[in-house]
N, C-alpha and C. Protein backbone atom coordinates (compact mmCIF):
# COMPACT_ATOMS: atom_id res chain seq x y z
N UNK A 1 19.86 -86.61 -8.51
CA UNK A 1 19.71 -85.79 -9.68
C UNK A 1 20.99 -85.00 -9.91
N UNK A 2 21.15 -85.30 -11.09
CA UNK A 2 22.50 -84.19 -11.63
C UNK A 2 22.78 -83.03 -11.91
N UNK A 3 22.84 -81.93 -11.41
CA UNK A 3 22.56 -80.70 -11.75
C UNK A 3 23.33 -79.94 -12.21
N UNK A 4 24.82 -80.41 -12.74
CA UNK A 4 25.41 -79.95 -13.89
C UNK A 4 25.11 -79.76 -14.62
N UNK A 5 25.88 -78.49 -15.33
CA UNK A 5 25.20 -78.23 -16.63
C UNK A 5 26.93 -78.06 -17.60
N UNK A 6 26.39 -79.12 -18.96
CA UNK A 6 27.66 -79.21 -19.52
C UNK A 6 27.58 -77.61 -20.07
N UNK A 7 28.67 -77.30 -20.42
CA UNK A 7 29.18 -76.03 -21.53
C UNK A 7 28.89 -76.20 -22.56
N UNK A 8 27.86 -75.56 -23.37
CA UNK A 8 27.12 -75.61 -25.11
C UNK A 8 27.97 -74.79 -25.69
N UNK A 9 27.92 -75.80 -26.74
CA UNK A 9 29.02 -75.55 -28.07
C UNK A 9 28.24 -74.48 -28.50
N UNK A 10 28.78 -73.29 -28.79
CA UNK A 10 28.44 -72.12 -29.49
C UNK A 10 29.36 -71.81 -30.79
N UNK A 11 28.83 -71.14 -32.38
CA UNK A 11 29.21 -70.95 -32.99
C UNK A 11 29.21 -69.14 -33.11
N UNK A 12 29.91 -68.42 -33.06
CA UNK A 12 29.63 -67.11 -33.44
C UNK A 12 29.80 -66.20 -34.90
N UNK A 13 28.53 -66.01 -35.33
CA UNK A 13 29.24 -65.61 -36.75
C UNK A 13 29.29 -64.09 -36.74
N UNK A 14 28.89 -63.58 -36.10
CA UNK A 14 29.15 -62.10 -35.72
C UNK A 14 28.55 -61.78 -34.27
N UNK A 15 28.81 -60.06 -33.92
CA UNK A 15 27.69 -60.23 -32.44
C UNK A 15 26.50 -59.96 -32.72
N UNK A 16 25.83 -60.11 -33.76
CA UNK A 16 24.33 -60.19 -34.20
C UNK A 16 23.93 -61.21 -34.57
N UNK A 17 24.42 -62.73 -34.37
CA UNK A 17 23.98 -63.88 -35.34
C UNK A 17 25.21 -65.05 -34.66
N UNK A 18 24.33 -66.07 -34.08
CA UNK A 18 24.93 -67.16 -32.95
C UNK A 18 24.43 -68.15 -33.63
N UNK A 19 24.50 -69.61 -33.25
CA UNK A 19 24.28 -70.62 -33.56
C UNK A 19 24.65 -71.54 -31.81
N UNK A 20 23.33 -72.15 -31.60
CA UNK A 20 24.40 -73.40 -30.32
C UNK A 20 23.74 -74.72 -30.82
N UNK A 21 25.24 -75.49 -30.43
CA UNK A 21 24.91 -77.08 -30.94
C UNK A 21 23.94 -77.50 -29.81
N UNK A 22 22.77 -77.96 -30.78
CA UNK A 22 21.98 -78.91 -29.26
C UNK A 22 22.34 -80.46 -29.24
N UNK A 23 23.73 -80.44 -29.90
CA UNK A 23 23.90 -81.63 -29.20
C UNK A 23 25.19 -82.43 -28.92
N UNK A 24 25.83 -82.98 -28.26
CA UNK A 24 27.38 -83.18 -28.26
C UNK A 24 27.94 -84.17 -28.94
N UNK A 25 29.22 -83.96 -29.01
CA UNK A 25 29.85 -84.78 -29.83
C UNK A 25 29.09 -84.83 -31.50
N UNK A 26 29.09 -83.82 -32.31
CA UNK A 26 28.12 -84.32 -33.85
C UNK A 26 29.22 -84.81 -34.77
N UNK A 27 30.79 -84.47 -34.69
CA UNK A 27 31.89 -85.18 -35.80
C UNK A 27 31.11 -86.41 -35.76
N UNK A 28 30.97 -86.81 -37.24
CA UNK A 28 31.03 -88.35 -37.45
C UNK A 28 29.23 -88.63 -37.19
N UNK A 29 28.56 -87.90 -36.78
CA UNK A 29 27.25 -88.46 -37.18
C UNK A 29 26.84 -87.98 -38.33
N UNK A 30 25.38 -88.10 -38.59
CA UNK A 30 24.68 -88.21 -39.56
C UNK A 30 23.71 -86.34 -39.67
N UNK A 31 23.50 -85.69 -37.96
CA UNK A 31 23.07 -84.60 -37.94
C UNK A 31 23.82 -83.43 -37.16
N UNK A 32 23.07 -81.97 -37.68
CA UNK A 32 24.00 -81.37 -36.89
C UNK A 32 22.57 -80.29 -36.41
N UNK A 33 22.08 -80.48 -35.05
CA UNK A 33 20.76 -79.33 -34.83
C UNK A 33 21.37 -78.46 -34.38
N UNK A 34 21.27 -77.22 -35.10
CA UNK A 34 21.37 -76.07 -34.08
C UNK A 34 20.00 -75.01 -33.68
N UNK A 35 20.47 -74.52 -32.87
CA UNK A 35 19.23 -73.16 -33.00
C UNK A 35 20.24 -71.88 -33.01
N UNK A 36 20.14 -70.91 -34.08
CA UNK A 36 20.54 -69.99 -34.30
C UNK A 36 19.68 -68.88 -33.73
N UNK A 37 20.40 -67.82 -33.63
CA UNK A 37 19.84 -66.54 -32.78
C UNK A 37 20.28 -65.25 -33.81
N UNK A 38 19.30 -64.81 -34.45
CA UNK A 38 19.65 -63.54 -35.26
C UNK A 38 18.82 -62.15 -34.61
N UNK A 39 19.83 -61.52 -33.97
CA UNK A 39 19.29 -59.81 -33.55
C UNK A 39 19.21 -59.15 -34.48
N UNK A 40 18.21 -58.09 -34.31
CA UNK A 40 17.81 -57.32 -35.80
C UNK A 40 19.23 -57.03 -36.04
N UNK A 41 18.93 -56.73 -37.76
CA UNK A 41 20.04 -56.80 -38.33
C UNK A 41 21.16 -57.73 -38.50
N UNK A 42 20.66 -59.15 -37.97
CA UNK A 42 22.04 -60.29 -37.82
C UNK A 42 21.53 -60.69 -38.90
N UNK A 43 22.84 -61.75 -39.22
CA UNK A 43 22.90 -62.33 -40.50
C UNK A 43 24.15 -63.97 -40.58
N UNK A 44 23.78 -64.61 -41.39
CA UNK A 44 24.91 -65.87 -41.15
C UNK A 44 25.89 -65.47 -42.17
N UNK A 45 26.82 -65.81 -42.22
CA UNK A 45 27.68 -66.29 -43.43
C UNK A 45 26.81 -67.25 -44.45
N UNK A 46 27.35 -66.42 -46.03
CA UNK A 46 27.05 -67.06 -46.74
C UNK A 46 27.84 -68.55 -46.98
N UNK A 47 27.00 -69.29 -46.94
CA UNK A 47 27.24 -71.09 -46.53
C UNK A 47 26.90 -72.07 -47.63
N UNK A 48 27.56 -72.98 -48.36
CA UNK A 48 27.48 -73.51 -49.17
C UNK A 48 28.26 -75.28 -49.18
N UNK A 49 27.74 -75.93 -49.22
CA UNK A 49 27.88 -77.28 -48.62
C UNK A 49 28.46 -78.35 -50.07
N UNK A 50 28.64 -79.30 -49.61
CA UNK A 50 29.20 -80.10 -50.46
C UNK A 50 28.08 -80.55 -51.44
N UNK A 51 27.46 -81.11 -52.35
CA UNK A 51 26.48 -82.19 -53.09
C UNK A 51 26.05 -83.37 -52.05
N UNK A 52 24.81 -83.39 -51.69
CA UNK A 52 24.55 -84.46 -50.89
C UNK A 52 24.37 -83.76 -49.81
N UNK A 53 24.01 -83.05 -49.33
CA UNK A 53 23.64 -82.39 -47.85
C UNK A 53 22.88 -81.35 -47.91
N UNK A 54 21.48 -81.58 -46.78
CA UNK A 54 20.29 -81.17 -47.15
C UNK A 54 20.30 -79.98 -45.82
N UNK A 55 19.62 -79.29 -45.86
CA UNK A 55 19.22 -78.88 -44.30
C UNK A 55 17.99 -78.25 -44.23
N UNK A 56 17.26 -78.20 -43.02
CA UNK A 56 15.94 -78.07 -42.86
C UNK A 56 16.03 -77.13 -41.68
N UNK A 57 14.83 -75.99 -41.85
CA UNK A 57 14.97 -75.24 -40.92
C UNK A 57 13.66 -74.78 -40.45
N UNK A 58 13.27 -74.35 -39.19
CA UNK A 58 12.20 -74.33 -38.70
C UNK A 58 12.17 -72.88 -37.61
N UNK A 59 11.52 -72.06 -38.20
CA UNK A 59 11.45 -70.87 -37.37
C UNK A 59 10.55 -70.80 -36.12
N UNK A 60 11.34 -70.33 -34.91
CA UNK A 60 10.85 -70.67 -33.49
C UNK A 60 10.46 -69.25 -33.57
N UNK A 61 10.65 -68.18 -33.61
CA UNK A 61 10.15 -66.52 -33.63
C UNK A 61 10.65 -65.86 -34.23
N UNK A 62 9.81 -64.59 -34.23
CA UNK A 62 10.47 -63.43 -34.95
C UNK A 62 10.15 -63.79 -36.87
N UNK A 63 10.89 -62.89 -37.52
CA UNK A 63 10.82 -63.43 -39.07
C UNK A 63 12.30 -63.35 -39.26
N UNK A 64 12.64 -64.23 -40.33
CA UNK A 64 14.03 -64.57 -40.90
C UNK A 64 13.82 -64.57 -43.02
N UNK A 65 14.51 -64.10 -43.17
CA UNK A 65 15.14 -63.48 -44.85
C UNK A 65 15.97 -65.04 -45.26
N UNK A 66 15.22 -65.97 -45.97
CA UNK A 66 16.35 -67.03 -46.06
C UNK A 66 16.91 -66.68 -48.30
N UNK A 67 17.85 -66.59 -48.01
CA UNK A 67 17.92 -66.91 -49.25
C UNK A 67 18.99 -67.71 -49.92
N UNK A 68 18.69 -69.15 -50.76
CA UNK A 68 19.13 -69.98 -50.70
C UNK A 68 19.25 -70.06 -52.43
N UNK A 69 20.53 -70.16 -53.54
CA UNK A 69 20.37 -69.70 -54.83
C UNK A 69 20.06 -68.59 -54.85
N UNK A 70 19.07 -68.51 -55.94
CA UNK A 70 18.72 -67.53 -56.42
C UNK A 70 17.58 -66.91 -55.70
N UNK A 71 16.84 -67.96 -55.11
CA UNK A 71 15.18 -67.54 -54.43
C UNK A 71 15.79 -66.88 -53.23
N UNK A 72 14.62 -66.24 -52.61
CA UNK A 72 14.41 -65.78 -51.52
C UNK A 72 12.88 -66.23 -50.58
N UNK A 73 13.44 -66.25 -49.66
CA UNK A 73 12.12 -66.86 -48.74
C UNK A 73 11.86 -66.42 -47.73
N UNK A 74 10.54 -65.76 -47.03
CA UNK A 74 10.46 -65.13 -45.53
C UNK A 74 9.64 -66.01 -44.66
N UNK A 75 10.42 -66.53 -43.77
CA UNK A 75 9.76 -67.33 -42.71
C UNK A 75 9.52 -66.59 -41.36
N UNK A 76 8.17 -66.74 -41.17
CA UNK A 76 7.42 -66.55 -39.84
C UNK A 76 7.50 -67.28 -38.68
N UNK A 77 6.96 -67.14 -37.52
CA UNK A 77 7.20 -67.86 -36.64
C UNK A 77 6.34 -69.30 -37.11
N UNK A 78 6.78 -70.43 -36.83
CA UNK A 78 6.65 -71.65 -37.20
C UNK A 78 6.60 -71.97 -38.74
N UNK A 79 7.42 -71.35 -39.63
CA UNK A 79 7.61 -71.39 -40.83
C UNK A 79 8.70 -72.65 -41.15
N UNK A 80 8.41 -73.27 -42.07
CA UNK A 80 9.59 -74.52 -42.46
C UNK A 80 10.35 -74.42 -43.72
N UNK A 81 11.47 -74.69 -44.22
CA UNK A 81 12.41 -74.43 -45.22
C UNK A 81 13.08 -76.14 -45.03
N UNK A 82 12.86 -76.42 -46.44
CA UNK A 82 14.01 -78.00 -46.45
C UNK A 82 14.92 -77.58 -47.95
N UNK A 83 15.91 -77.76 -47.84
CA UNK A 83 16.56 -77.47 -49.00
C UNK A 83 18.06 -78.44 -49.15
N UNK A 84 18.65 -78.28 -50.22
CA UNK A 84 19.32 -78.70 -50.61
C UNK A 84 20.45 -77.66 -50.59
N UNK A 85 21.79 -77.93 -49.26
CA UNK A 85 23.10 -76.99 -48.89
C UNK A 85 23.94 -76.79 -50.06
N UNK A 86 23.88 -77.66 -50.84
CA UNK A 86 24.79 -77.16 -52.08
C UNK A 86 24.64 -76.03 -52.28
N UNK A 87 23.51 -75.78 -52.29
CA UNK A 87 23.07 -74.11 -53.16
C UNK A 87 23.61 -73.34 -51.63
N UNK A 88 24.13 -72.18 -52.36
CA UNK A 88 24.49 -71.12 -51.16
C UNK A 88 23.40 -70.63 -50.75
N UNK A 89 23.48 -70.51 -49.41
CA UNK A 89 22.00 -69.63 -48.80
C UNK A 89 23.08 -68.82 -47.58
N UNK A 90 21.71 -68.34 -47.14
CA UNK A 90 22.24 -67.12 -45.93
C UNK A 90 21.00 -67.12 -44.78
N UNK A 91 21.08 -66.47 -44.04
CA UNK A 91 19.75 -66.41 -43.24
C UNK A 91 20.13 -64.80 -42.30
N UNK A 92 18.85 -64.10 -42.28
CA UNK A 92 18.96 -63.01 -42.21
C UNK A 92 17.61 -62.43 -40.98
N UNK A 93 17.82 -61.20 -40.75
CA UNK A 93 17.13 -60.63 -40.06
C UNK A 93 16.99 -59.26 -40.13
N UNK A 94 15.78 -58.92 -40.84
CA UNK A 94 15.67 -56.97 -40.91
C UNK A 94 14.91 -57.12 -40.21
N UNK A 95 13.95 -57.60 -39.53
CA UNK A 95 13.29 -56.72 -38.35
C UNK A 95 13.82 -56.37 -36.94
N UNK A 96 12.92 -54.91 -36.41
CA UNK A 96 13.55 -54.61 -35.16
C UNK A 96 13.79 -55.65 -33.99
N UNK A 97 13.09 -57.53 -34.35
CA UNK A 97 13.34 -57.91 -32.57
C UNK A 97 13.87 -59.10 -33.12
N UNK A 98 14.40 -60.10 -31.99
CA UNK A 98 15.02 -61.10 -33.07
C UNK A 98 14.38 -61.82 -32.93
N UNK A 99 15.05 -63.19 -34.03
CA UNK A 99 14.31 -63.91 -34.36
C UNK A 99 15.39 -65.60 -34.07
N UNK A 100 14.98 -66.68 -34.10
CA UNK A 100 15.24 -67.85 -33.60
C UNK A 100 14.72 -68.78 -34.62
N UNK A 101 15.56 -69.25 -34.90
CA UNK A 101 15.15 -70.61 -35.85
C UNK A 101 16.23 -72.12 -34.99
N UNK A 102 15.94 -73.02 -35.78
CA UNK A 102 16.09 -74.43 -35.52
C UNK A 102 16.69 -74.87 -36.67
N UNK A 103 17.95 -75.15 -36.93
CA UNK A 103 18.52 -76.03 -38.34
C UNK A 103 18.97 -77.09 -38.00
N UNK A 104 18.85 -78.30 -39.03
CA UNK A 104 19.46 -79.58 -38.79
C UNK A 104 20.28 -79.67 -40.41
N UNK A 105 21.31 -80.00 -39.98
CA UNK A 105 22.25 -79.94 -41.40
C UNK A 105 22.05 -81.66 -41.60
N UNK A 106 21.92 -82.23 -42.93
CA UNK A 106 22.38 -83.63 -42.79
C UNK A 106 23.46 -84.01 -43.77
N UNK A 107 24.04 -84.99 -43.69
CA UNK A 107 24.93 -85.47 -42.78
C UNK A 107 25.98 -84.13 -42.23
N UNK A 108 26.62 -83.98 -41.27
CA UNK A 108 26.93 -83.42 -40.52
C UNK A 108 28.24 -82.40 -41.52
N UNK A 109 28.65 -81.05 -41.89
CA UNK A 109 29.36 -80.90 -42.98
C UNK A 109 30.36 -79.81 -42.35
N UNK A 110 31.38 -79.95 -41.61
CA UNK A 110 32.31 -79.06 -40.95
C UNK A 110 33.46 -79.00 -41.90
């Protein structure tokens, strides 16, 4: 048994709001999963994708503020969001504990 453990790609968008790749090597595929980590008060960069790239997101705890265009959306723990990245969205956190979601970008958009 192998009991290495590789080094996870982490994205940092502030120290309230992380992202880690769950998976290696994503240049050149088709997905990109992460699970993001927002501490109260974290927040992503506002993010806006090319035409043609969707992403879907799935809240693991806590509540998250998504707002994507013009709408706004509050997801609960096991709450789902599929949308279309063109439109700018953000993802957010006002409550006091954090919260954890799951995104898969498709096709992969760095």
């Amino acid at each position: 048994m192998d009991t290495r453990h590789e080094e996870v790609e982490t994205f940092i968008y502030d120290e309230k709001a992380s992202a880690i790749f769950l998976a290696k090597q994503v240049l050149g595929r088709q997905m990109l999963p992460q699970m993001i980590t927002l501490q109260p008060g974290g927040k992503t960069a506002l993010e806006q994708y090319s035409a043609g790239i969707e992403r879907w997101i799935f809240s693991l705890e806590g509540t998250v503020d998504v707002t994507v265009g013009t709408k706004s959306y509050r997801l609960t723990t096991s709450g789902t969001l599929y949308f279309k990245a063109s439109l700018a969205h953000r993802f957010e956190n006002q409550e006091q504990t954090a919260a954890k979601i799951i995104s898969v970008t498709s096709p992969v958009a760095f």
